[in-house]
N, C-alpha and C. Protein backbone atom coordinates (compact mmCIF):
# COMPACT_ATOMS: atom_id res chain seq x y z
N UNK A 1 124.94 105.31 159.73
CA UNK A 1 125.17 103.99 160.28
C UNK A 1 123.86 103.19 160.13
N UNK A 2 124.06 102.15 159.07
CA UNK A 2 122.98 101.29 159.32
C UNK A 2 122.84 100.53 160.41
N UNK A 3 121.29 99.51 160.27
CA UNK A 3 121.45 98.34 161.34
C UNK A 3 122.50 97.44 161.50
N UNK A 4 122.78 97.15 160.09
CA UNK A 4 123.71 96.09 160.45
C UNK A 4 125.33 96.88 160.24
N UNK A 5 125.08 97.98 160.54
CA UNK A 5 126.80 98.35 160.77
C UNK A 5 126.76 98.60 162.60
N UNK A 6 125.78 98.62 163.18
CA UNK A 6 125.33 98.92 164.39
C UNK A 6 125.66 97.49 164.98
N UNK A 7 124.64 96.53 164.46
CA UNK A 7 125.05 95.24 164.85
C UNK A 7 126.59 94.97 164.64
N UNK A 8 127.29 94.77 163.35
CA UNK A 8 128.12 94.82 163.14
C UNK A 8 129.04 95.53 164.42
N UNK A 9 128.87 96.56 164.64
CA UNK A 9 129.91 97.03 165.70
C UNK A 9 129.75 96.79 167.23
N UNK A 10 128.81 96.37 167.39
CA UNK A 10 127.74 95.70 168.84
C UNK A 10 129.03 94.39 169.45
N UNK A 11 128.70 93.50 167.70
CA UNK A 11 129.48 92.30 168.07
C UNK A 11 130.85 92.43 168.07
N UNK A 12 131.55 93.32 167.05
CA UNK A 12 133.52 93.58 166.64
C UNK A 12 133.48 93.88 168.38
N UNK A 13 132.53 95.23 169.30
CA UNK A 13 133.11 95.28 170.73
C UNK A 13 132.61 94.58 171.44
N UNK A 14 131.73 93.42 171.57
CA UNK A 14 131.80 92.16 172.21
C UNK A 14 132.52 91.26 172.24
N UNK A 15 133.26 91.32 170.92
CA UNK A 15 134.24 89.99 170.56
C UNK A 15 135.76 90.64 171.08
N UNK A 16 135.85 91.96 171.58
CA UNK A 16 137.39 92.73 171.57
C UNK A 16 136.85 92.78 173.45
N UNK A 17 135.99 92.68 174.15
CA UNK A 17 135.56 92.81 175.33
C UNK A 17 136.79 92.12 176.15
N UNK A 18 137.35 92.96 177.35
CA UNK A 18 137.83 91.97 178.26
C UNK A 18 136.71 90.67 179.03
N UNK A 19 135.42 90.85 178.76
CA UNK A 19 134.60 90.10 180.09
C UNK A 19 134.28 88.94 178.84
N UNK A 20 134.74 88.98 177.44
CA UNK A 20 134.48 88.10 176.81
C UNK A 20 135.58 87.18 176.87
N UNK A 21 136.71 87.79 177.20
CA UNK A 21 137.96 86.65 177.27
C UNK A 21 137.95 86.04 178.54
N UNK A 22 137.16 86.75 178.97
CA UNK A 22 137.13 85.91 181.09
C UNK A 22 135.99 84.70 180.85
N UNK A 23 134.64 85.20 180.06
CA UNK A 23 134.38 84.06 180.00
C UNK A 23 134.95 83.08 178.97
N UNK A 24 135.50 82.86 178.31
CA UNK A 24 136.53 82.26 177.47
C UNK A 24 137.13 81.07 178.52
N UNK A 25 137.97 82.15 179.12
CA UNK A 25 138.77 81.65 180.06
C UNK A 25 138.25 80.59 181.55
N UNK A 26 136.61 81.11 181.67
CA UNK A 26 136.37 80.37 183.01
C UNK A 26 135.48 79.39 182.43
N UNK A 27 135.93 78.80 181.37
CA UNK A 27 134.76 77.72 180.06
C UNK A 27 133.77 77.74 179.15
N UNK A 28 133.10 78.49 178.94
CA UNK A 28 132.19 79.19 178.42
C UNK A 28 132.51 78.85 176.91
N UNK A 29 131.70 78.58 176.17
CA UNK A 29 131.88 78.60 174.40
C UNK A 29 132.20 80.06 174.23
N UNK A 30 132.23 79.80 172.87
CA UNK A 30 132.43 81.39 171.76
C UNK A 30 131.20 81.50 171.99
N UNK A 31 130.01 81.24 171.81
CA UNK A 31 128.64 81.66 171.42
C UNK A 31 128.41 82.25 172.66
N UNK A 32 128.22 80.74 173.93
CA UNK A 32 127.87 81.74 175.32
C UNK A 32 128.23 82.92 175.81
N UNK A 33 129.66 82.95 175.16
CA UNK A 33 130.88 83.88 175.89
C UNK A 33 129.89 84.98 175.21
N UNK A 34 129.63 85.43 173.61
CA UNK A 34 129.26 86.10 173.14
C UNK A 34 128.17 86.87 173.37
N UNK A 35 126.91 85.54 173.67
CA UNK A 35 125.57 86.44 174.24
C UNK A 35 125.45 86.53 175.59
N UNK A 36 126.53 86.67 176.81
CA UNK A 36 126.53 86.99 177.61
C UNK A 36 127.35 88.22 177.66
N UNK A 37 127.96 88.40 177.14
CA UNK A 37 128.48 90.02 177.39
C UNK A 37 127.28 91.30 176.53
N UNK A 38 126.86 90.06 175.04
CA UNK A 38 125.70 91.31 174.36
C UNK A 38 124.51 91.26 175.36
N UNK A 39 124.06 90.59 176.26
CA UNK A 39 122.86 90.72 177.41
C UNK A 39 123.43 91.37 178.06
N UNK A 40 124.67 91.65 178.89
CA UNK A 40 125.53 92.83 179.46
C UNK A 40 125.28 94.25 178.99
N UNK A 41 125.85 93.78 177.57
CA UNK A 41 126.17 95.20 176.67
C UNK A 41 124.10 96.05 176.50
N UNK A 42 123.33 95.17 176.40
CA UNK A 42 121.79 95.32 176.39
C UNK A 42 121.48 96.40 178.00
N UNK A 43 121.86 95.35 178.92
CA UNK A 43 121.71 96.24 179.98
C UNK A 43 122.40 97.22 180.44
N UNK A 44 123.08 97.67 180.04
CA UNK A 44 123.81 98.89 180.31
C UNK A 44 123.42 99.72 179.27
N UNK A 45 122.95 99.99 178.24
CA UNK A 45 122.53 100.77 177.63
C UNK A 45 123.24 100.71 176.11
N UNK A 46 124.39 99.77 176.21
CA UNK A 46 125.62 100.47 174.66
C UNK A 46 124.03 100.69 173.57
N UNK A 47 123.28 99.58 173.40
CA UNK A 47 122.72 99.67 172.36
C UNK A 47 121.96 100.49 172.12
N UNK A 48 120.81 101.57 173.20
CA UNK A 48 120.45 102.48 172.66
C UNK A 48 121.64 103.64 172.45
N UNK A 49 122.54 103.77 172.93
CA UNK A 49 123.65 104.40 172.60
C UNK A 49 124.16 104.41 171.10
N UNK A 50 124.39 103.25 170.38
CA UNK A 50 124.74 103.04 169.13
C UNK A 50 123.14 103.82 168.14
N UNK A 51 121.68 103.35 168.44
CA UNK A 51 120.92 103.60 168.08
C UNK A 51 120.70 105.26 168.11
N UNK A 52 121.37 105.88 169.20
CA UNK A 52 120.97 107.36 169.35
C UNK A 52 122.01 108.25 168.15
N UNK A 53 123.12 107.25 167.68
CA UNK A 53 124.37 107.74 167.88
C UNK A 53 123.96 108.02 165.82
N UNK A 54 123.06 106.55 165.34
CA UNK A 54 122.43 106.71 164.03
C UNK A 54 121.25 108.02 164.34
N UNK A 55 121.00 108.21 164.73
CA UNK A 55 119.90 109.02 164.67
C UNK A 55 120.48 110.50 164.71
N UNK A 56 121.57 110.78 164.81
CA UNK A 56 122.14 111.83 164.77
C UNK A 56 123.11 112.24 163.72
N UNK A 57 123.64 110.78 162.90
CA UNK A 57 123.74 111.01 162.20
C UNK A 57 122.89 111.12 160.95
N UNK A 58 121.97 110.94 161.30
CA UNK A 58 120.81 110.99 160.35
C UNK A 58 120.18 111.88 160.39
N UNK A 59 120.32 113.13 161.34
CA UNK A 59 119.93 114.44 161.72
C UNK A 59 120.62 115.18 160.64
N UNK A 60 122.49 114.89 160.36
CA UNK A 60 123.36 115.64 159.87
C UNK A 60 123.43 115.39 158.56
N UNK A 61 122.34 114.58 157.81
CA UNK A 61 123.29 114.33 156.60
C UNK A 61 121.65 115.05 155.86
């Protein structure tokens, strides 16, 4: 998994997020809606998660 398949998949489950359609829904742009769930997705960890997740596959190959 590269960076940008990492990124790439960061944003496909930001954009499929229920908390992205809420902000959708309570006014919010596409963009805001967007970098408020990836500052979400930041603090909870997904991203070193995705990052650990290359590094293991990079152990196996």
């Amino acid at each position: 998994m590269t960076i940008k398949n990492i990124a790439d998949k960061i944003i496909n489950d930001a954009l499929n997020s229920e908390q992205y359609f809420q902000c959708l829904i309570n006014g919010s742009s596409k963009s805001q809606a967007l970098k408020l769930v990836i500052d979400e997705m930041k603090q909870n960890g997904v991203f070193e998660k995705y990052v650990n997740q290359q590094k293991k596959e990079r152990k196996l190959k």
